[in-house]
C-alpha atoms as a PDB file:
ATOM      1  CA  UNK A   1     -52.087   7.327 -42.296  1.00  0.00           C
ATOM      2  CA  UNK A   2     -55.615   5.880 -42.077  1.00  0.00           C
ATOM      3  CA  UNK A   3     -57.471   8.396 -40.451  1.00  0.00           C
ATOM      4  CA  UNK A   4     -59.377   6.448 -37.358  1.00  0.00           C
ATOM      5  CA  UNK A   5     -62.157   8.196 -34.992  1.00  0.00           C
ATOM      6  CA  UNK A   6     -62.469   5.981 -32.277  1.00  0.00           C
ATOM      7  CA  UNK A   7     -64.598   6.754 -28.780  1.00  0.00           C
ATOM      8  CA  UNK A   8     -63.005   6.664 -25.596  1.00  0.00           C
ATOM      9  CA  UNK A   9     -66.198   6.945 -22.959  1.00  0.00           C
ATOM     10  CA  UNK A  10     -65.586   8.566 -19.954  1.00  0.00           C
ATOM     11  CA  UNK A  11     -68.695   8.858 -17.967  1.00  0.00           C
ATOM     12  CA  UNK A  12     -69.817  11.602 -15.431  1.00  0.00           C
ATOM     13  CA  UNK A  13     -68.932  12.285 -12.223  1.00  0.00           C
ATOM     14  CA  UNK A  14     -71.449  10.551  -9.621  1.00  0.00           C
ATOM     15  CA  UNK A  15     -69.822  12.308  -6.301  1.00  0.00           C
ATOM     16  CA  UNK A  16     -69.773  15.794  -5.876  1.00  0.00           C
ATOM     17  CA  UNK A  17     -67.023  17.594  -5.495  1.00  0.00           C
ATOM     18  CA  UNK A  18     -66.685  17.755  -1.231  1.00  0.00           C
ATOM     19  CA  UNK A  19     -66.958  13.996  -1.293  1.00  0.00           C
ATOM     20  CA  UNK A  20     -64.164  12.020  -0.778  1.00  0.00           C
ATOM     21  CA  UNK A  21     -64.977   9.107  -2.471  1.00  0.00           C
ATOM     22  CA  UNK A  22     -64.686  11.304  -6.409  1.00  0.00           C
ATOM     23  CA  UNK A  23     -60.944  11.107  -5.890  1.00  0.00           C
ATOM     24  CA  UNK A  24     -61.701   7.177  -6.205  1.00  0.00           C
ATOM     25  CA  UNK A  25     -64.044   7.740  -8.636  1.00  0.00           C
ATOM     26  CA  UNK A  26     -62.269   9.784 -10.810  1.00  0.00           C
ATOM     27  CA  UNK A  27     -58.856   7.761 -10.882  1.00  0.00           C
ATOM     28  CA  UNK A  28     -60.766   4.769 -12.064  1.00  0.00           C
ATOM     29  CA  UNK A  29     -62.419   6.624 -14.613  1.00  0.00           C
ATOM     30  CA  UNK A  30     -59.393   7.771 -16.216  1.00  0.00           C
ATOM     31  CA  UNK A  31     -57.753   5.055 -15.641  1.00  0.00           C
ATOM     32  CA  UNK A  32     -59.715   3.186 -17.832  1.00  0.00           C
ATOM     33  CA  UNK A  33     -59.700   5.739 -20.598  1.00  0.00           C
ATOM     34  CA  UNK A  34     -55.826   6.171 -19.978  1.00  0.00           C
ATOM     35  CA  UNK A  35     -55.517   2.318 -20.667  1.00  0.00           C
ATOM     36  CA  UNK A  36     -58.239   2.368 -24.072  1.00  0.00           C
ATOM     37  CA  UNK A  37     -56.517   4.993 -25.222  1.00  0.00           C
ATOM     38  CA  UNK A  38     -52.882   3.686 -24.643  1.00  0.00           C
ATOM     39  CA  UNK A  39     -54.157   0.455 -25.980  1.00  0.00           C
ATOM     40  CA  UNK A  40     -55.133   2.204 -29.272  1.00  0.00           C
ATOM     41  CA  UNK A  41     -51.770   4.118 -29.947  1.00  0.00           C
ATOM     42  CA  UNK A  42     -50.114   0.835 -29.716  1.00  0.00           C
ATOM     43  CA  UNK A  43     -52.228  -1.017 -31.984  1.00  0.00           C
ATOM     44  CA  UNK A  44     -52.013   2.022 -34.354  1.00  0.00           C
ATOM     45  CA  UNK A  45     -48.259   0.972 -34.769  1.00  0.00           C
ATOM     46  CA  UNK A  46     -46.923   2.951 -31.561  1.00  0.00           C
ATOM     47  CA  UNK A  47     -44.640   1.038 -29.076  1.00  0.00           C
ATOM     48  CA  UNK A  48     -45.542   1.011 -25.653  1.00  0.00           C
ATOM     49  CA  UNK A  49     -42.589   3.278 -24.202  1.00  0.00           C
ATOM     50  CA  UNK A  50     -42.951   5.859 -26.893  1.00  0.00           C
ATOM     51  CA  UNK A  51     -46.779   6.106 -25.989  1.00  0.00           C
ATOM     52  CA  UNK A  52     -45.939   6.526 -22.112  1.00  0.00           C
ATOM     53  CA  UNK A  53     -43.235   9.058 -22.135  1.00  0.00           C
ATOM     54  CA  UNK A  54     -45.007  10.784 -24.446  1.00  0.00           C
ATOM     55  CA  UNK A  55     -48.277  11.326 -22.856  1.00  0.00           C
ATOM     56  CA  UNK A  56     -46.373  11.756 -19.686  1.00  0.00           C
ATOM     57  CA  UNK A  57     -44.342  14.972 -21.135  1.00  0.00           C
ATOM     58  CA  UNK A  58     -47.921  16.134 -22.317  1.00  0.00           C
ATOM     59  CA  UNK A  59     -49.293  15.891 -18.800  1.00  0.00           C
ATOM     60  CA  UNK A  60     -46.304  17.641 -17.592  1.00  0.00           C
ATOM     61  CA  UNK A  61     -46.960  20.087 -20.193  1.00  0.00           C
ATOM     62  CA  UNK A  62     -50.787  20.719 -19.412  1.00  0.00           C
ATOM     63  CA  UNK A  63     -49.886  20.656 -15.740  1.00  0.00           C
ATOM     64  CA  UNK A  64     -47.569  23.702 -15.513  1.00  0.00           C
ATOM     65  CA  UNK A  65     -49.698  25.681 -18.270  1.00  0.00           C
ATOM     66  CA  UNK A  66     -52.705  25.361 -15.823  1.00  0.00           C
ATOM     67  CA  UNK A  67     -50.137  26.103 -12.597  1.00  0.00           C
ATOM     68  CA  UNK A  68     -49.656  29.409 -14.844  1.00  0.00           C
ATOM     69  CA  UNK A  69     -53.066  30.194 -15.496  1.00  0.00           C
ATOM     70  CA  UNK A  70     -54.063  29.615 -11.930  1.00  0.00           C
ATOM     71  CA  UNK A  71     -51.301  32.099 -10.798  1.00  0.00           C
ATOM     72  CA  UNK A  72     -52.398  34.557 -13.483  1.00  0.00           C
ATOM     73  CA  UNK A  73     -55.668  35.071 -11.524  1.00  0.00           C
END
């Protein structure tokens, strides 16, 4: 395995946090890194499906550690 370092920009938030626009914002921000980044794993050799479920069971993953942390303060 070719060891590959490869930038995926994601710039900075331009709303603050109270304005409702940053929920736009930030969905088409990651959006765009979500698709550079899926785009990579599947020209690495990955297919498409495996790339998906994967990151979505890694989301799911993140998501309830951060529910737990949340409820431990």
């Amino acid at each position: 395995m070719e060891p590959t370092n490869p930038t995926i920009q994601i710039s900075n938030p331009q709303y603050s946090t109270n304005d409702p626009y940053r929920v736009v914002e930030r969905e088409e921000v990651l959006a765009q890194a979500f698709r550079a980044f899926v785009q990579r794993a599947v020209a690495a050799g990955w297919k498409e499906t495996e790339v998906a479920l994967t990151l979505a069971d890694i989301a799911d993953d993140y998501v309830m550690a951060l529910a737990r942390r949340v409820k431990a303060n």
